[in-house]
N, C-alpha and C. Protein backbone atom coordinates (compact mmCIF):
# COMPACT_ATOMS: atom_id res chain seq x y z
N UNK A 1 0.84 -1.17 0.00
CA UNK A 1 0.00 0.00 0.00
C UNK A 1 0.88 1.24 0.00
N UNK A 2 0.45 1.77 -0.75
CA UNK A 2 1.26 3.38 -0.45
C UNK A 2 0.63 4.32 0.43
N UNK A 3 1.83 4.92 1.31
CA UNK A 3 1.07 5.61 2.28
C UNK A 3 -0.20 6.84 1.86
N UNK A 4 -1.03 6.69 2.82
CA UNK A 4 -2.31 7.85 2.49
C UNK A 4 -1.95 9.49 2.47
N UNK A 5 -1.92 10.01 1.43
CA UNK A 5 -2.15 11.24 1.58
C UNK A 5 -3.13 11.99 2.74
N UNK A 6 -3.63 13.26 2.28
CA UNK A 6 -4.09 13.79 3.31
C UNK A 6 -4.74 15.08 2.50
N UNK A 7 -6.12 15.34 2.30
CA UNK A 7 -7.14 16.87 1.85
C UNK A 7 -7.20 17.62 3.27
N UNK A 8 -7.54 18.59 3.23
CA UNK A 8 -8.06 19.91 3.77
C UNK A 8 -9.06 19.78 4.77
N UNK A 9 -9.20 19.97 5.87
CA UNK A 9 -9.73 19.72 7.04
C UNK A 9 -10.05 18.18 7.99
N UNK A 10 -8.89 17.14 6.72
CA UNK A 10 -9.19 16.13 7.93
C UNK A 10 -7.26 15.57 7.67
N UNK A 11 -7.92 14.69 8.80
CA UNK A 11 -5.87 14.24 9.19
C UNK A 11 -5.65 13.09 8.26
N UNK A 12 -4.52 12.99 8.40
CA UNK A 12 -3.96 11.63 7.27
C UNK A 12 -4.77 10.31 7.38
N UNK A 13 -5.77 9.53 6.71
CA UNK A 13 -6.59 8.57 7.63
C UNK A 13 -6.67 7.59 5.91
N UNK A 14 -7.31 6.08 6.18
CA UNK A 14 -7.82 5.03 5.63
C UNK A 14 -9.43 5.06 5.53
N UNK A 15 -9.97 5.06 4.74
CA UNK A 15 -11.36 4.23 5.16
C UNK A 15 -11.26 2.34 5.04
N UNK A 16 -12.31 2.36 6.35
CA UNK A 16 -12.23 0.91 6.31
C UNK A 16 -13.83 0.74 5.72
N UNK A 17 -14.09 -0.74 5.44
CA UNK A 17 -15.39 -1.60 5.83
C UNK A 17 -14.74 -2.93 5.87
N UNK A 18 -15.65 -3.43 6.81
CA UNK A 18 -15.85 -4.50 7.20
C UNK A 18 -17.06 -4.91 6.56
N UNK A 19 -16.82 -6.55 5.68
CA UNK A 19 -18.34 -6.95 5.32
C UNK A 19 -18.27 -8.57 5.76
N UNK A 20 -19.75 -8.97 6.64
CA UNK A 20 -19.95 -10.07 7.10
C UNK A 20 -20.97 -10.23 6.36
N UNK A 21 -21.22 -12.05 5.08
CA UNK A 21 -22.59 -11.94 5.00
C UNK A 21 -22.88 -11.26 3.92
N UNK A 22 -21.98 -10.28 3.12
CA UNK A 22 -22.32 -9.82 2.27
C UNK A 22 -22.86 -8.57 2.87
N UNK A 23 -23.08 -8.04 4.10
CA UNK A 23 -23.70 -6.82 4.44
C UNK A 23 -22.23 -6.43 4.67
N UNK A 24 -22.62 -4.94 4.67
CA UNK A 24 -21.50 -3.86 5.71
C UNK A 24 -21.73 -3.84 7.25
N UNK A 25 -21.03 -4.23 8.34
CA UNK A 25 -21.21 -4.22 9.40
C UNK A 25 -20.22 -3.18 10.14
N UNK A 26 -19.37 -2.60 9.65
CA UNK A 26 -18.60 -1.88 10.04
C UNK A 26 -17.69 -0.61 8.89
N UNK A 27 -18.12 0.37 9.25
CA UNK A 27 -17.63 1.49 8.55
C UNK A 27 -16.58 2.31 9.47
N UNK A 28 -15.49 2.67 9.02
CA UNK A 28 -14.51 3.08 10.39
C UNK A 28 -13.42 3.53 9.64
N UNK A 29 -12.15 4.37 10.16
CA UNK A 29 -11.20 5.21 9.48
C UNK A 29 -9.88 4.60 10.35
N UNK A 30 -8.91 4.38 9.46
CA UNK A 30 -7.42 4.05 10.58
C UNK A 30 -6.98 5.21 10.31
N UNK A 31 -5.86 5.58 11.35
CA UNK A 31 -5.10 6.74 11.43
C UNK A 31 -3.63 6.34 11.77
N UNK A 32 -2.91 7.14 11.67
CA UNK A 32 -1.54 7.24 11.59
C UNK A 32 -0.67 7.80 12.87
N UNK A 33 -0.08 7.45 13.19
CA UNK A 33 0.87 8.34 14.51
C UNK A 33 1.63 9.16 13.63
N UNK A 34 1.49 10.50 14.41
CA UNK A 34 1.80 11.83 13.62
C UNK A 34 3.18 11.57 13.46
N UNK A 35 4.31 11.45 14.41
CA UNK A 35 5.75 11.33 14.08
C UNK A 35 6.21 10.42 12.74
N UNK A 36 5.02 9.44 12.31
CA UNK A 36 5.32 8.54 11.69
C UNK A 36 5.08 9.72 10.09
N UNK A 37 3.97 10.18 10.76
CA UNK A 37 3.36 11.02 9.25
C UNK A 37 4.56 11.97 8.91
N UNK A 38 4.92 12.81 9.59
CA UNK A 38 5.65 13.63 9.75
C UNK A 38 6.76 13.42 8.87
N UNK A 39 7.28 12.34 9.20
CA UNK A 39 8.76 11.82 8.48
C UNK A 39 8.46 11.45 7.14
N UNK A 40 7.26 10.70 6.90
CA UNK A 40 7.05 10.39 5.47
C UNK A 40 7.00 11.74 5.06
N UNK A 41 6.50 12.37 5.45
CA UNK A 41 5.84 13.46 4.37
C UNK A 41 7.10 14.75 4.23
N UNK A 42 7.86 14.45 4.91
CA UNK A 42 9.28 15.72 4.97
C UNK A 42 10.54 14.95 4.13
N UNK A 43 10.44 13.41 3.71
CA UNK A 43 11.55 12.31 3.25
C UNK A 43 11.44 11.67 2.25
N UNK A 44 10.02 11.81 2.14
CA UNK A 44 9.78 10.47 0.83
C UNK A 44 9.03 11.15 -0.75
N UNK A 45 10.07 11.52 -1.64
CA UNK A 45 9.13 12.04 -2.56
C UNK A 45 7.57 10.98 -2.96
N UNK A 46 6.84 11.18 -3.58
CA UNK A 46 6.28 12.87 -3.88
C UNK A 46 5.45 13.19 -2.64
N UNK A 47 5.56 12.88 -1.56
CA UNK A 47 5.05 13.41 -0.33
C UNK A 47 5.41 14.96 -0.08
N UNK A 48 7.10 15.07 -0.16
CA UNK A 48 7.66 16.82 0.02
C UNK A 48 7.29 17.33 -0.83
N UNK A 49 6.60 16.99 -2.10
CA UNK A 49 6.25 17.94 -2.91
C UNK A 49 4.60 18.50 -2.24
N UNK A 50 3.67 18.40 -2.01
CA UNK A 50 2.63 18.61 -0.87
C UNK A 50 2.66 19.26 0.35
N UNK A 51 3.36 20.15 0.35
CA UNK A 51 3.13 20.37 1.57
C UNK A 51 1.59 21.69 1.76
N UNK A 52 1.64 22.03 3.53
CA UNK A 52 0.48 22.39 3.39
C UNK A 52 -0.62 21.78 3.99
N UNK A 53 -0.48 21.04 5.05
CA UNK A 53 -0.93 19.52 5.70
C UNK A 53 -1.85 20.61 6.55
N UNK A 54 -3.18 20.85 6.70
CA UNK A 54 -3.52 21.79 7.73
C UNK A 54 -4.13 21.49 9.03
N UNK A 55 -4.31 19.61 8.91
CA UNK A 55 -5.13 19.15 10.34
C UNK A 55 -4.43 18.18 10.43
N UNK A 56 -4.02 18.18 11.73
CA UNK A 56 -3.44 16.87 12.70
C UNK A 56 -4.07 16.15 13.11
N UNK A 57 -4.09 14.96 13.95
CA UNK A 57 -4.88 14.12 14.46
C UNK A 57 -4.92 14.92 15.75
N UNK A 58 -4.66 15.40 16.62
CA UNK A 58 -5.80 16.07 17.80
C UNK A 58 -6.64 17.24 17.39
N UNK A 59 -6.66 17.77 15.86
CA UNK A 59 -7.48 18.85 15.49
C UNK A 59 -8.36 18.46 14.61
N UNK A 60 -8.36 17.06 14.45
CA UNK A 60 -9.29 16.84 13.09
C UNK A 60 -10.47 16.45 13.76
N UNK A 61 -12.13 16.76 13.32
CA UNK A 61 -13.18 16.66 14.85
C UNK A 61 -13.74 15.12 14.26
N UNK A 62 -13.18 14.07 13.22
CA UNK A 62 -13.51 13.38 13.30
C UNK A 62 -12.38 12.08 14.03
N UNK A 63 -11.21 12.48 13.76
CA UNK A 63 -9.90 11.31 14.45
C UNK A 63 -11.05 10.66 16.14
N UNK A 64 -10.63 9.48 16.06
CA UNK A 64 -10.50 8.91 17.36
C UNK A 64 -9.62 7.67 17.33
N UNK A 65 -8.80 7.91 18.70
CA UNK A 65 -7.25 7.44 18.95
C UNK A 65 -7.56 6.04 19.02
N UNK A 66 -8.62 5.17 18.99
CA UNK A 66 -8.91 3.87 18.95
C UNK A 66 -8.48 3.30 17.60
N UNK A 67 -8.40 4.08 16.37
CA UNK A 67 -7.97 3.53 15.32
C UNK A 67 -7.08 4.39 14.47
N UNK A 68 -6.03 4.28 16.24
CA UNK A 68 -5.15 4.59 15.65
C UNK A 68 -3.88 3.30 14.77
N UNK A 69 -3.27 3.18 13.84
CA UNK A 69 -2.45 1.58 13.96
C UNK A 69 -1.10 1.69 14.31
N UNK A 70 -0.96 0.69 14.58
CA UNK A 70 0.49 0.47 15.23
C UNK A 70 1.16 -0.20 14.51
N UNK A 71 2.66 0.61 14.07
CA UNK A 71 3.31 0.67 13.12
C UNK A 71 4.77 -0.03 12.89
N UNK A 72 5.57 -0.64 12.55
CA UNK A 72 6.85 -1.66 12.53
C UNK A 72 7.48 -0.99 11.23
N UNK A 73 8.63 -1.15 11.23
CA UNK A 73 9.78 -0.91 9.87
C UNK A 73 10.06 -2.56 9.89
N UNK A 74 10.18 -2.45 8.61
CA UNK A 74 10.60 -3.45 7.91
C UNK A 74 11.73 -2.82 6.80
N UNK A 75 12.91 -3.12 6.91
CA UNK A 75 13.75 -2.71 5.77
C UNK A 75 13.30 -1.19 5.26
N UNK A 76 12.88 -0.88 4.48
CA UNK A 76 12.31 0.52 3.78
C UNK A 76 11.12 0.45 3.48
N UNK A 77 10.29 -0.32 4.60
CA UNK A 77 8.83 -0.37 4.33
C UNK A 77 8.40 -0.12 5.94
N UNK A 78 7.01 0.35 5.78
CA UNK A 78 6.72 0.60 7.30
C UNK A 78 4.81 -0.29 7.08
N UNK A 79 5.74 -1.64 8.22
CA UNK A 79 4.00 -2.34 8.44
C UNK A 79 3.14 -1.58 9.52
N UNK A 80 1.83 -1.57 9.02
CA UNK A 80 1.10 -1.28 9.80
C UNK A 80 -0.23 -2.24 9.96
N UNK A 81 -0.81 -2.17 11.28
CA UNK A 81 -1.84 -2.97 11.85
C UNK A 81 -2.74 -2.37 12.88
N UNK A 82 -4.03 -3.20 13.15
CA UNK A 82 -4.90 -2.40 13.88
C UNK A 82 -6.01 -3.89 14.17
N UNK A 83 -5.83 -3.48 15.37
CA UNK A 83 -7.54 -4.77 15.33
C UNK A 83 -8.89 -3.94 15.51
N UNK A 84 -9.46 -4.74 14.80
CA UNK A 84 -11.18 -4.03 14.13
C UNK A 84 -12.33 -5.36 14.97
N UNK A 85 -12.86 -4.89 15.95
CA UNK A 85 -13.69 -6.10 16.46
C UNK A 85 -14.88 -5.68 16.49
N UNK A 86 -15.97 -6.58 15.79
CA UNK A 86 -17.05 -6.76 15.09
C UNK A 86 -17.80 -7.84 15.97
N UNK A 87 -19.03 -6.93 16.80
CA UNK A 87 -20.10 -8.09 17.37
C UNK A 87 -21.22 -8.13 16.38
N UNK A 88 -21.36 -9.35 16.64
CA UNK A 88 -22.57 -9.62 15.45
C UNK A 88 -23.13 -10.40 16.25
């Protein structure tokens, strides 16, 4: 995956769904740890070409720190993960 960019009043984020069943049971956004964002976006072309980033994750009024993911280097790749739990 290539890392997510980022528009104008919200923070660097994923959309998720979850589908059980063929329905949608879960609609939800992952987010990024800012230090992590930070570095991509000041190191990795074409990220420095963008700048201009105007919402962080404590200013964006939709972020919540539950999905946020937690992130590993691998060589020149950065894994990321998150658990998504779904009662049905």
């Amino acid at each position: 995956m290539v890392y997510p960019g980022w528009y104008r009043g919200r923070t660097v984020h994923i959309h998720l769904k979850v589908h059980i069943d063929r329905s949608t049971v879960l609609t939800t956004q992952l987010y990024f740890d800012e230090a992590l964002t930070d570095e991509i976006f000041s190191t990795v072309e074409p990220y420095t070409e963008h700048s201009g980033r105007d919402t962080r994750n404590d200013t964006d009024s939709i972020h919540d720190p539950t999905g946020t993911t937690v992130t590993a280097r691998q060589g020149d790749r950065v894994l990321a993960a998150v658990n998504a739990g779904v009662d049905v």
